[in-house]
Protein backbone atom coordinates (compact mmCIF):
# COMPACT_ATOMS: atom_id res chain seq x y z
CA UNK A 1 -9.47 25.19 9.96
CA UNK A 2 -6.41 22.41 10.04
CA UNK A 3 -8.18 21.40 13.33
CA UNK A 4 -11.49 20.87 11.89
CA UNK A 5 -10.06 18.52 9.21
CA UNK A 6 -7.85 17.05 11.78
CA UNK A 7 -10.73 16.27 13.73
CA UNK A 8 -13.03 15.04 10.96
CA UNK A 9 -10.11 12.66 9.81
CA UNK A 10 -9.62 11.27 13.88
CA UNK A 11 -13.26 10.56 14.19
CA UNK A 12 -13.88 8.63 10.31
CA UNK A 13 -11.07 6.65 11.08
CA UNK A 14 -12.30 5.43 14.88
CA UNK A 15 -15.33 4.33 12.90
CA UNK A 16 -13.94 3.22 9.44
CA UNK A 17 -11.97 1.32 11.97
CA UNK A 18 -14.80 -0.50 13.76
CA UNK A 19 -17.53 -0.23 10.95
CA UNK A 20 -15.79 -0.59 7.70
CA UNK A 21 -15.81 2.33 4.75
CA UNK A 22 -19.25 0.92 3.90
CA UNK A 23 -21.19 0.83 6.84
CA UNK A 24 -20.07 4.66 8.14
CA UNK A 25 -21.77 7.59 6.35
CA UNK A 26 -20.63 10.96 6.43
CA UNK A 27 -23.43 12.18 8.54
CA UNK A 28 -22.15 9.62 11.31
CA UNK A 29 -18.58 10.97 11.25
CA UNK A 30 -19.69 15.08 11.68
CA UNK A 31 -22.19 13.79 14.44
CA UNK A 32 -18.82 12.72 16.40
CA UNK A 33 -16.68 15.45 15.21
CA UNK A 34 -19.67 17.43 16.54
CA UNK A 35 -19.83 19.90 13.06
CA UNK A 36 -22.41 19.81 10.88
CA UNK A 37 -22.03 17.93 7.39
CA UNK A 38 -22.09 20.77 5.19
CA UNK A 39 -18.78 21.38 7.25
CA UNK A 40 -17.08 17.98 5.72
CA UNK A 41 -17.61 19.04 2.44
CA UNK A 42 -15.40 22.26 2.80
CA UNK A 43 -12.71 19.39 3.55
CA UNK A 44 -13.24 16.43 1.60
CA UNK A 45 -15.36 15.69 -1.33
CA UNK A 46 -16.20 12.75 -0.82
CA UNK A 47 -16.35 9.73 2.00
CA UNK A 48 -14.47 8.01 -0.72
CA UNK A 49 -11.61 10.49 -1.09
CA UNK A 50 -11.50 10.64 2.75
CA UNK A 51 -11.25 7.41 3.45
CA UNK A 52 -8.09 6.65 1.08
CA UNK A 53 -6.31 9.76 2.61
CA UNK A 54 -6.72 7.78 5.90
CA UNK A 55 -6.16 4.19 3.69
CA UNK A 56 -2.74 5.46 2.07
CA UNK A 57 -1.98 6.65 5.72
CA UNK A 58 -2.36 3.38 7.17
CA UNK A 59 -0.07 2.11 4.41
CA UNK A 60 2.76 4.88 4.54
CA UNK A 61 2.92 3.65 8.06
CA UNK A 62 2.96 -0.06 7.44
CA UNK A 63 5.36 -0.22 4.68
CA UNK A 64 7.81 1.96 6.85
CA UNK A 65 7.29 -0.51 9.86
CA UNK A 66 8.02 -3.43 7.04
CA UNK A 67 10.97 -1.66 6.15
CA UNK A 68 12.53 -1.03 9.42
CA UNK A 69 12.38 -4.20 10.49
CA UNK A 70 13.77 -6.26 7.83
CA UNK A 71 17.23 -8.26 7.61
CA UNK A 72 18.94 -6.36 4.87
CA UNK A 73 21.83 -8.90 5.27
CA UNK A 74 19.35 -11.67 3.74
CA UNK A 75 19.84 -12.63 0.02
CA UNK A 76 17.74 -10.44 -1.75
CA UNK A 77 14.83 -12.72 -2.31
CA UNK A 78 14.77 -13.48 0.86
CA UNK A 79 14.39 -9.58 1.69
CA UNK A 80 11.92 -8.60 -0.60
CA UNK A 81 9.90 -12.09 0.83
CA UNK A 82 10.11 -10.79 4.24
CA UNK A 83 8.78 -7.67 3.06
CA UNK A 84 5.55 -9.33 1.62
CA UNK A 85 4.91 -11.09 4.20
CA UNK A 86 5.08 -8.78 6.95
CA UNK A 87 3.05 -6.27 4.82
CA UNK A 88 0.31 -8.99 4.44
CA UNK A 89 0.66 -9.86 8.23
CA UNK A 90 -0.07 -6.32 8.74
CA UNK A 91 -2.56 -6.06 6.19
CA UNK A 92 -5.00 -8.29 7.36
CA UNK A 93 -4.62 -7.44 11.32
CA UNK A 94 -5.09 -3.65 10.46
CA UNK A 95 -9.07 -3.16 9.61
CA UNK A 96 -8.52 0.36 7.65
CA UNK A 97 -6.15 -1.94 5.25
CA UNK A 98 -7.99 -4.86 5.12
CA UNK A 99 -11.16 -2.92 3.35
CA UNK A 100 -8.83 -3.11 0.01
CA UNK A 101 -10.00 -6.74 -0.08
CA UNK A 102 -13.93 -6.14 0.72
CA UNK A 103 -14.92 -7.07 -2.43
CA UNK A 104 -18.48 -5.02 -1.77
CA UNK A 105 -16.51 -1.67 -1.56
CA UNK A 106 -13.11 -2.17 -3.63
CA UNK A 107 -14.13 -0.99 -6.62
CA UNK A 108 -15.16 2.39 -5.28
CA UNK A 109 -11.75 2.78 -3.59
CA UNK A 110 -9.62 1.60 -6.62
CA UNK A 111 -10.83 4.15 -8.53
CA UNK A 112 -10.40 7.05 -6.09
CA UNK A 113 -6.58 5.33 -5.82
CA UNK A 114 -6.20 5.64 -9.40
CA UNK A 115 -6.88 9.31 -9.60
CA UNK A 116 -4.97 10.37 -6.70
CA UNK A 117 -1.76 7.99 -8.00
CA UNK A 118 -1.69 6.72 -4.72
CA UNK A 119 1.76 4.92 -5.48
CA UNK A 120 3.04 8.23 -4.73
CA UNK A 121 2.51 8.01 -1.04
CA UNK A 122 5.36 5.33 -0.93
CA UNK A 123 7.59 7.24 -2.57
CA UNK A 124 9.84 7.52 0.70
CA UNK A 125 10.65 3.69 0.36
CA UNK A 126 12.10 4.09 -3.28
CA UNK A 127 15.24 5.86 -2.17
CA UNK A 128 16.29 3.29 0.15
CA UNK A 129 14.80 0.14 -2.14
CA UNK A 130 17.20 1.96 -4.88
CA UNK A 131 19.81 1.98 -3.13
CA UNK A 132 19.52 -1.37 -1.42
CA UNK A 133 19.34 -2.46 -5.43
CA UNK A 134 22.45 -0.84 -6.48
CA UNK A 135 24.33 -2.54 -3.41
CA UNK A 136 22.82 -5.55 -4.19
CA UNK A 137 24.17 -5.50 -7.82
CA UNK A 138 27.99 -4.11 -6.39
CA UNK A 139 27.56 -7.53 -4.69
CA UNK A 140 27.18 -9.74 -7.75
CA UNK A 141 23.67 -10.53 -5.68
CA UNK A 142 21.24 -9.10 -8.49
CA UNK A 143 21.75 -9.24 -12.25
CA UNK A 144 23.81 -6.00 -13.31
CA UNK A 145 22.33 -5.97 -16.86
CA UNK A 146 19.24 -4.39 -15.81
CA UNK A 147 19.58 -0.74 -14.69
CA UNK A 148 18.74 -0.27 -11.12
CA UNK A 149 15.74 2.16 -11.81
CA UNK A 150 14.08 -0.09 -14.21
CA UNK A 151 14.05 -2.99 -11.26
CA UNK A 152 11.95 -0.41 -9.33
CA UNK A 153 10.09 -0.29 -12.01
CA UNK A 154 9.49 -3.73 -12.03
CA UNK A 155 8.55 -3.73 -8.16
CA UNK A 156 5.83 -0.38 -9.19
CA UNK A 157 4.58 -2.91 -11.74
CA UNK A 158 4.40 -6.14 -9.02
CA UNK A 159 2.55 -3.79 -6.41
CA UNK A 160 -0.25 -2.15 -9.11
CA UNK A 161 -1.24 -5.72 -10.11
CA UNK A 162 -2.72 -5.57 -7.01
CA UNK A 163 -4.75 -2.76 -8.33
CA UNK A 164 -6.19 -5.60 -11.17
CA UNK A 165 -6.99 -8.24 -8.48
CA UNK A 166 -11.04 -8.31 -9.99
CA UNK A 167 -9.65 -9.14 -13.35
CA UNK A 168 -7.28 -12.06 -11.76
CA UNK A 169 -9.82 -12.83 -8.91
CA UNK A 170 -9.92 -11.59 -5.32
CA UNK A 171 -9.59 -15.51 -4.39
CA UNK A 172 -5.76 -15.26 -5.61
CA UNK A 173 -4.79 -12.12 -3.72
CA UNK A 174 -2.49 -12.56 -1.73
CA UNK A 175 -0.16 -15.24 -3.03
CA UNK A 176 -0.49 -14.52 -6.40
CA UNK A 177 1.82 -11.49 -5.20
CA UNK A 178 3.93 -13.70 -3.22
CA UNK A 179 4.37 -16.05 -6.00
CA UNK A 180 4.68 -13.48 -9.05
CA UNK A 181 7.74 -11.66 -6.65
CA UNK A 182 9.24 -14.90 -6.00
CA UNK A 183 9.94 -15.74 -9.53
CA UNK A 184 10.72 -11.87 -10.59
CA UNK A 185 12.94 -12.27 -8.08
CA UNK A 186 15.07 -15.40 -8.71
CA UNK A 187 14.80 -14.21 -12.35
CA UNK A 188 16.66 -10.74 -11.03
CA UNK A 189 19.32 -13.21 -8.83
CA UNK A 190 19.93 -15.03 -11.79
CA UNK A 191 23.27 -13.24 -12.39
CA UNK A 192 25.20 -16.29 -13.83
CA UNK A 193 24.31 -15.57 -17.32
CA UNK A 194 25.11 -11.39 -16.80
């Protein structure tokens, strides 16, 4: 059965991949797993639901790659900078990821995010981001008056504005991020006064 869904996944994300979530239909992606589409449904409810298991994925992946390959030695704006950018960079060359910016389908997959608490699916960053916090406060680097886990708070709340970006405007998204973590950021640096 795992090889089914495995297979079902493969092929929807060749074609989310080269079509986009809205222009592949479920009857497209059995046709190349070669099952009939009464067959997805024992799998996934929904194109929706499938596509943001293959979305959150993509994201997992890219925020792990961002993560690897940063400077930790960097003051820690210039970190968490590096980090935005090179998630943006890989944002817009990586078509799955991209589709969170389609304004025509967004809404559809913001909602499906919401009840699956996507955030979750990053979870394996928080551990090291904590801990790269707490250093970062031993080093007189980031203010010491705030406890660690309530600045990864602050980052939760900096990456689910992204999840508001209709409300703001799409034409804002990216920088507005960039921006907004900039000054959280200095604000967190500002130790002189802790």
């Amino acid at each position: 059965m795992e090889d089914k869904k495995a297979l079902i996944y493969d092929c929807a994300k060749e074609l989310f991949s080269a079509k986009g979530f809205k222009d592949t239909n479920i009857s497209e992606i059995t046709k190349k797993a070669g099952m009939a589409v009464g067959t997805f449904y024992n799998y996934y409810p929904s194109k929706e639901k499938l596509f943001m298991d293959i979305f959150l994925e993509e994201n997992a992946k890219l925020k792990q790659a961002c993560f690897q390959s940063l400077d930790l030695d960097q003051n820690p704006l210039a970190v968490v900078g590096q980090m935005l950018k090179l998630n943006v960079e890989g944002t817009k060359a990586n078509p799955i990821l991209r589709e969170w910016y389609n304004r025509s389908v967004f809404e559809k997959l913001e909602q499906v995010y919401r009840e699956e608490n996507g955030v979750d699916t990053v979870d394996f960053l928080y551990d090291s981001f904590l801990e790269l916090i707490t250093l970062w406060q031993k080093q007189g680097k980031m203010r010491k008056d705030i406890d660690s886990k309530m600045i990864m708070m602050i980052f939760a709340a900096i990456i689910n504005v992204d999840t508001h970006k209709e409300e703001i405007g799409l034409e804002y998204f990216p920088e507005l991020l960039l921006l907004m973590t900039e000054l959280i950021m200095k604000s967190l640096m500002d130790c002189s006064e802790y």
